[in-house]
PDB file of N, CA and C in Angstrom:
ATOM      1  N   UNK A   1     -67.380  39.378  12.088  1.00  0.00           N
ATOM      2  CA  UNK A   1     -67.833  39.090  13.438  1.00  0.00           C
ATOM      3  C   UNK A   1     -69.354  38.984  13.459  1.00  0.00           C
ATOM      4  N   UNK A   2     -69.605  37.836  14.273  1.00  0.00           N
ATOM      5  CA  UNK A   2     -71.206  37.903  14.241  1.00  0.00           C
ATOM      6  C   UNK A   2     -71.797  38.608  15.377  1.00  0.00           C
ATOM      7  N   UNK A   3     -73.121  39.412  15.330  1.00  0.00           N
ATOM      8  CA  UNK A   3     -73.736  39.988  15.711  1.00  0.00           C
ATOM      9  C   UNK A   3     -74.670  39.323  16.328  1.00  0.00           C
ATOM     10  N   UNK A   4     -75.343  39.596  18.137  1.00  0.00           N
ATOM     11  CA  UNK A   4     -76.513  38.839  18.606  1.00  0.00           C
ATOM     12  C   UNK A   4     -77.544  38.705  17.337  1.00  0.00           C
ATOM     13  N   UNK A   5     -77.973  39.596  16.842  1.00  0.00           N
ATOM     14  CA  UNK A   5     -78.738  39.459  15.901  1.00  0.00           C
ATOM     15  C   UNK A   5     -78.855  38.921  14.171  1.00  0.00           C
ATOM     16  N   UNK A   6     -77.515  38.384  14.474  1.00  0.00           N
ATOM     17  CA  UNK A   6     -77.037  38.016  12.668  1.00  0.00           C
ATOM     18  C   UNK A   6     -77.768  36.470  12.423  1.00  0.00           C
ATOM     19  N   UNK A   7     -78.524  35.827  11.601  1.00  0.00           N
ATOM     20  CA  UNK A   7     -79.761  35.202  11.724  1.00  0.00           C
ATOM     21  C   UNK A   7     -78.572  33.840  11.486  1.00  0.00           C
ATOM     22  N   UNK A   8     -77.190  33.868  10.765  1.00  0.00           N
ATOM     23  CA  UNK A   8     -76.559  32.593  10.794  1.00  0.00           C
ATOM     24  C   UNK A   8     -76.127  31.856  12.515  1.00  0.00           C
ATOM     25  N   UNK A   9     -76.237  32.653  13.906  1.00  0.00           N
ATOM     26  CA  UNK A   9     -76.010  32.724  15.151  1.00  0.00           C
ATOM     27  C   UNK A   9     -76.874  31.286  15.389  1.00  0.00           C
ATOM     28  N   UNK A  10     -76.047  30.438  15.823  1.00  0.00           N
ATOM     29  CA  UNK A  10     -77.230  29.276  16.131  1.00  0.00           C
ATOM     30  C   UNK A  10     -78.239  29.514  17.283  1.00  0.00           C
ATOM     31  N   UNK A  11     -77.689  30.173  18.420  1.00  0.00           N
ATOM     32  CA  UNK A  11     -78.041  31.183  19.496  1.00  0.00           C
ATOM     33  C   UNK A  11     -79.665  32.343  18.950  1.00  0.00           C
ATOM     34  N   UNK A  12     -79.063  32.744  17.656  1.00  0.00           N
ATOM     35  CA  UNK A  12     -80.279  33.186  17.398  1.00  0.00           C
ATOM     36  C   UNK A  12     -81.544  32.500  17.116  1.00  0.00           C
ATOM     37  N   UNK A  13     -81.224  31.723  15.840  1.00  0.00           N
ATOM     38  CA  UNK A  13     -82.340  31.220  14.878  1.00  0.00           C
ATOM     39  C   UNK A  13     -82.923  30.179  15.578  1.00  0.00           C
ATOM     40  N   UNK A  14     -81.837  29.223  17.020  1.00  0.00           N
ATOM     41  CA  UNK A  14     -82.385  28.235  17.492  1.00  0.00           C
ATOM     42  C   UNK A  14     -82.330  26.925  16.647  1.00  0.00           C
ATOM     43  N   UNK A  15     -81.812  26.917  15.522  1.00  0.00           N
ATOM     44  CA  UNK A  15     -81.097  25.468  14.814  1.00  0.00           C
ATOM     45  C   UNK A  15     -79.611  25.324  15.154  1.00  0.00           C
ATOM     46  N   UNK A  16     -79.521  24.209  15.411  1.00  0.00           N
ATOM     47  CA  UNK A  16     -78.108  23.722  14.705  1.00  0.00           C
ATOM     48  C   UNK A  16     -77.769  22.760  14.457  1.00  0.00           C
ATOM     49  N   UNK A  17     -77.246  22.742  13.493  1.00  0.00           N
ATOM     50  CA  UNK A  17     -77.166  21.193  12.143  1.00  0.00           C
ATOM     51  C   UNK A  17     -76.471  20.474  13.048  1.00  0.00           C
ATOM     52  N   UNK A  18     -76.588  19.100  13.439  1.00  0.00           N
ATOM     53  CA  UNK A  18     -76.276  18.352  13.765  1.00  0.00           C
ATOM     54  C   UNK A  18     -76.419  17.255  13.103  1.00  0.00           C
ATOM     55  N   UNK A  19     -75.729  15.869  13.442  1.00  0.00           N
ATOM     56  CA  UNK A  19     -75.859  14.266  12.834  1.00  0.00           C
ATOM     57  C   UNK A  19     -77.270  13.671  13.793  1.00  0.00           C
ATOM     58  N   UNK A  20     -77.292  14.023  14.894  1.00  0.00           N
ATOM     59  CA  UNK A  20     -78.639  13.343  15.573  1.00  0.00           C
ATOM     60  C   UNK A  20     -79.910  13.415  14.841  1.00  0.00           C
ATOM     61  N   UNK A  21     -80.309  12.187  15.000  1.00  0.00           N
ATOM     62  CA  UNK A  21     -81.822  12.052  15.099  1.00  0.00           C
ATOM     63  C   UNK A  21     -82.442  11.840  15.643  1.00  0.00           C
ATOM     64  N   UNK A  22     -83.657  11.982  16.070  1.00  0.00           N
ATOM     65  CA  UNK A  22     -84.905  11.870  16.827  1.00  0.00           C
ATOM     66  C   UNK A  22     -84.793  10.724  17.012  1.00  0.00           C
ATOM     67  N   UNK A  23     -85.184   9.990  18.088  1.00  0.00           N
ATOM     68  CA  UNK A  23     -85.385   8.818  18.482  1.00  0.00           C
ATOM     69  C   UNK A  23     -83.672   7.377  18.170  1.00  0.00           C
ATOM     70  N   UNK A  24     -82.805   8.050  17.206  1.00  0.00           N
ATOM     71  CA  UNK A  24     -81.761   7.524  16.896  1.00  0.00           C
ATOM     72  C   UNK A  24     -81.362   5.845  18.188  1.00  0.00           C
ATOM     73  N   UNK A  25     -81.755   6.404  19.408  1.00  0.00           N
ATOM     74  CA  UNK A  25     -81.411   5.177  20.363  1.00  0.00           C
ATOM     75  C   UNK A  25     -82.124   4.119  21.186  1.00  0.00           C
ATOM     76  N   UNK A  26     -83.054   4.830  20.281  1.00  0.00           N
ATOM     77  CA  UNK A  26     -84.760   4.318  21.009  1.00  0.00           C
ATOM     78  C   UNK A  26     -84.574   2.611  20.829  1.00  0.00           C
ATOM     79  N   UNK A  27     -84.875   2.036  21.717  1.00  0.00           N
ATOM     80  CA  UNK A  27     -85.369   0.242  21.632  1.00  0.00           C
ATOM     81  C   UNK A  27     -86.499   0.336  21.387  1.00  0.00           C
ATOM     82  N   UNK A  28     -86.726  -0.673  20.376  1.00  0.00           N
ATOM     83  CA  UNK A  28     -88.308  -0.703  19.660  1.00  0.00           C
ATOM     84  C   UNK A  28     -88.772  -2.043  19.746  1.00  0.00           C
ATOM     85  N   UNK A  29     -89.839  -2.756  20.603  1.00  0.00           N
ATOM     86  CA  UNK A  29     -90.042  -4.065  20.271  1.00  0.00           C
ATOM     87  C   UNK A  29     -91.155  -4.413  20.433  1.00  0.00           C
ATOM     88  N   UNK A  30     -92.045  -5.937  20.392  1.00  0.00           N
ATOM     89  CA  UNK A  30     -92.964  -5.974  20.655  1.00  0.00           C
ATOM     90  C   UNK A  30     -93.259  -7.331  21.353  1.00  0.00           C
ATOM     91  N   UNK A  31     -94.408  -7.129  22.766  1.00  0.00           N
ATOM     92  CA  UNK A  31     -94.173  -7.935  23.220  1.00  0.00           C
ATOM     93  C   UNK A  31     -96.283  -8.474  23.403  1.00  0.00           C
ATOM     94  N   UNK A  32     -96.328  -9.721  22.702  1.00  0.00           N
ATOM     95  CA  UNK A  32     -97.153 -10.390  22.302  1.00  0.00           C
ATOM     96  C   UNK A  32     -98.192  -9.305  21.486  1.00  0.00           C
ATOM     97  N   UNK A  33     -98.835  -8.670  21.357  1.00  0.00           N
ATOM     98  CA  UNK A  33    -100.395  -7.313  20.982  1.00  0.00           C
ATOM     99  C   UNK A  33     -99.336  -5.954  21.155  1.00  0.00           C
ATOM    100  N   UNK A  34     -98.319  -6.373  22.470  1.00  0.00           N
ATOM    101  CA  UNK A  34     -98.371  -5.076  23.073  1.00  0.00           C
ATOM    102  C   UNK A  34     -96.513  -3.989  21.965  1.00  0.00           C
ATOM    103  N   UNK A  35     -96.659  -2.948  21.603  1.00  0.00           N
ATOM    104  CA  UNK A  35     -95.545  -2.745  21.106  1.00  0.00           C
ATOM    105  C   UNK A  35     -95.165  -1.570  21.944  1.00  0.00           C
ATOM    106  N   UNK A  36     -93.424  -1.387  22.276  1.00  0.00           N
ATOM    107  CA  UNK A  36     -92.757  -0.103  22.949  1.00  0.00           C
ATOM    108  C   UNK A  36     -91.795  -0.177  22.080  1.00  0.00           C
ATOM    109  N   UNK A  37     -91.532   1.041  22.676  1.00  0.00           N
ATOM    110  CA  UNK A  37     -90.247   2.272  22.563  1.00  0.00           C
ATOM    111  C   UNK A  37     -90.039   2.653  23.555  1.00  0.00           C
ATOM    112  N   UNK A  38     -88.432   2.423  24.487  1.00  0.00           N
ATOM    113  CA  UNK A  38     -87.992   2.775  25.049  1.00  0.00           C
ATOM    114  C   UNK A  38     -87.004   3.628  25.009  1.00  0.00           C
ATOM    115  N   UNK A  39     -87.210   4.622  25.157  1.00  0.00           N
ATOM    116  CA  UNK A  39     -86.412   6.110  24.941  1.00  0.00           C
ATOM    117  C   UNK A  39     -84.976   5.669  25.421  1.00  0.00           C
ATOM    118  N   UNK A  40     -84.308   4.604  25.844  1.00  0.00           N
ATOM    119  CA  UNK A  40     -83.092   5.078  26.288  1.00  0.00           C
ATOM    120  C   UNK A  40     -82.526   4.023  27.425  1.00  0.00           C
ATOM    121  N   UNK A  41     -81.713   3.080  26.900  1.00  0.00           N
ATOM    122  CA  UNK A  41     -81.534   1.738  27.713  1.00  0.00           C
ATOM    123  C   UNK A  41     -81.294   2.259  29.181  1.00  0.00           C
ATOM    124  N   UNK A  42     -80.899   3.466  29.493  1.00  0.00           N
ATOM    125  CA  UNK A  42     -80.468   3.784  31.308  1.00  0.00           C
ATOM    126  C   UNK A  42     -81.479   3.826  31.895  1.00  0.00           C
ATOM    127  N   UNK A  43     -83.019   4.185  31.065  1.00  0.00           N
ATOM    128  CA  UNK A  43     -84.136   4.331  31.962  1.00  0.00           C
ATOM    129  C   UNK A  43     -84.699   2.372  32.300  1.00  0.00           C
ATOM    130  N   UNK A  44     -84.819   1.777  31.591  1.00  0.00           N
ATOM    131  CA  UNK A  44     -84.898   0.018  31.932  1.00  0.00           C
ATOM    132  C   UNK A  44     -83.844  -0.385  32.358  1.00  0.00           C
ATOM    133  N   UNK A  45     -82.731  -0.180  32.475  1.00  0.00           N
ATOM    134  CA  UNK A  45     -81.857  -0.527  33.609  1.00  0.00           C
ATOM    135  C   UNK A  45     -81.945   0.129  35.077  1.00  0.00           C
ATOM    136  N   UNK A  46     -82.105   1.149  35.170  1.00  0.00           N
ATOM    137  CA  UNK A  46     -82.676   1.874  36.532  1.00  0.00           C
ATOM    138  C   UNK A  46     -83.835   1.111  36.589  1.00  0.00           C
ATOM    139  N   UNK A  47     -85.147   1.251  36.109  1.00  0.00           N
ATOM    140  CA  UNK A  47     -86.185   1.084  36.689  1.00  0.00           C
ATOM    141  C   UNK A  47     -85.878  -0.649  37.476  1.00  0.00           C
ATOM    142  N   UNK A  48     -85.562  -1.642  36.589  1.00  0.00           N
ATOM    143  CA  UNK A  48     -85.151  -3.117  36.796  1.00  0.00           C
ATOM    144  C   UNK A  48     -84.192  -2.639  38.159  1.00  0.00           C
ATOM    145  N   UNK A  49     -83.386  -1.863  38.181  1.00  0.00           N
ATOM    146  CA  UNK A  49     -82.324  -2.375  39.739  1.00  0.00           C
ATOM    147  C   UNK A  49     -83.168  -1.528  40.821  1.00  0.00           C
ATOM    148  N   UNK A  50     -84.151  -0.230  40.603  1.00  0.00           N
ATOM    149  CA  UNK A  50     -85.336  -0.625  41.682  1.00  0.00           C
ATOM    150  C   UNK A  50     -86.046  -1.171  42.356  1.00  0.00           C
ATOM    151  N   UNK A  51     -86.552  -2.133  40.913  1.00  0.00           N
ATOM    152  CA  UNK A  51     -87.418  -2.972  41.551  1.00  0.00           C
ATOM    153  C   UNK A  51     -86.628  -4.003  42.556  1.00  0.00           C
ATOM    154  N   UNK A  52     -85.705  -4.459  41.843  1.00  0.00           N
ATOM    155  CA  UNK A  52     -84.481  -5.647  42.454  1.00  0.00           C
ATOM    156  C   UNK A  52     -84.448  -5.246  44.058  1.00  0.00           C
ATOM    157  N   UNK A  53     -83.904  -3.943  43.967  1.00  0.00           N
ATOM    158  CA  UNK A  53     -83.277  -3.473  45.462  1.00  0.00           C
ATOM    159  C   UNK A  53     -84.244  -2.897  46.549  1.00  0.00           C
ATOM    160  N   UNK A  54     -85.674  -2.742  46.011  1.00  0.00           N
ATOM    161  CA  UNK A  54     -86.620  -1.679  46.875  1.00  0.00           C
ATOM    162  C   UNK A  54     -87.131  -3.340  47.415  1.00  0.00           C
ATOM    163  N   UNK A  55     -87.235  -4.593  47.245  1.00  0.00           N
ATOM    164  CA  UNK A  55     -88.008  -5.962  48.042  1.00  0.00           C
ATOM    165  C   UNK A  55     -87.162  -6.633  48.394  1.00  0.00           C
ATOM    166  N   UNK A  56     -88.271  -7.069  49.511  1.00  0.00           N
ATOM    167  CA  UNK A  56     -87.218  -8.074  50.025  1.00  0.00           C
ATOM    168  C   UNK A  56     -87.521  -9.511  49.292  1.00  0.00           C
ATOM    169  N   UNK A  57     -86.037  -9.991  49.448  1.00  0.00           N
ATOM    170  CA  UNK A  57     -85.661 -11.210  48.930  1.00  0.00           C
ATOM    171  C   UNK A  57     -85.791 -11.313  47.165  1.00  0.00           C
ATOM    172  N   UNK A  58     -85.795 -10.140  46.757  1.00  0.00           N
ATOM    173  CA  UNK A  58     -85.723  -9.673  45.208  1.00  0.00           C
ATOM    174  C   UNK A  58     -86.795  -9.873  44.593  1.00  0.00           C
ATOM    175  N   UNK A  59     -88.455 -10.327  45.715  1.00  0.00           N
ATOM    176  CA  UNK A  59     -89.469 -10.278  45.028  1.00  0.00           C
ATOM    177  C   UNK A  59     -90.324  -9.487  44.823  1.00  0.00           C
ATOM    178  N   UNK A  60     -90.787  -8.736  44.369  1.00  0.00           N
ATOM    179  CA  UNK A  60     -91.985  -7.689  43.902  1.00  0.00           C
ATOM    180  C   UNK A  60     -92.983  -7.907  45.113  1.00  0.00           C
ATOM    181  N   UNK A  61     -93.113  -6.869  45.966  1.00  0.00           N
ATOM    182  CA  UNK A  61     -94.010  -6.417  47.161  1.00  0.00           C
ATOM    183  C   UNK A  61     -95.189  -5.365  47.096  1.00  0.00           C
ATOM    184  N   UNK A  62     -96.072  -5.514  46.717  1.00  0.00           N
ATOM    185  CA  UNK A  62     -97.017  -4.370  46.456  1.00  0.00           C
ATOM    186  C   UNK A  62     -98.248  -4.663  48.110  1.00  0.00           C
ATOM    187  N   UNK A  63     -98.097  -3.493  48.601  1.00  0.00           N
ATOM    188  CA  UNK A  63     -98.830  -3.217  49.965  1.00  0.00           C
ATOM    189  C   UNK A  63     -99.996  -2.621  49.239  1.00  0.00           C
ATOM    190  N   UNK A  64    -101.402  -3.521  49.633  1.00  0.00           N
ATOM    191  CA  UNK A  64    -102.764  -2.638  49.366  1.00  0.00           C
ATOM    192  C   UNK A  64    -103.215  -2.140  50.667  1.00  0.00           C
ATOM    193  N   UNK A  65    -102.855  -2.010  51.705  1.00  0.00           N
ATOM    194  CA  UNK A  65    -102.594  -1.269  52.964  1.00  0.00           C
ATOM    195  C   UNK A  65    -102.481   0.134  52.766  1.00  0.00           C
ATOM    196  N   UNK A  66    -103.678   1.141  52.947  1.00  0.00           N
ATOM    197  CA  UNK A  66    -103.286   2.752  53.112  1.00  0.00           C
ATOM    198  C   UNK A  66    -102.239   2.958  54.445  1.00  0.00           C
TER     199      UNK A  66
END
């Protein structure tokens, strides 16, 4: 039986072996000078159906109006 304190406890030591890797889903590309990494296709699909749904007539509205 393992013990809170038995150092194989993943709970303890704070590892655990897994298949993941860092960045494993990341989109990587480059667009003309400029290069990204996008952590994670749900965040550019959200941000894109924001923009879509926050204007009217689906065009990009920026108010320089305080």
């Amino acid at each position: 039986m393992n013990t809170p304190n038995d150092p194989e406890t993943p709970s303890a030591s704070g590892d655990m072996e897994t298949d993941y890797v860092v960045g494993q889903d990341n989109i990587e590309g480059q667009l003309g000078p400029i290069g990204f990494d996008i952590h994670n296709r749900v965040f550019m699909i959200s941000a894109l159906m924001f923009f879509i749904t926050s204007s009217d007539s689906g065009s990009l509205v920026i108010d320089t109006q305080p």
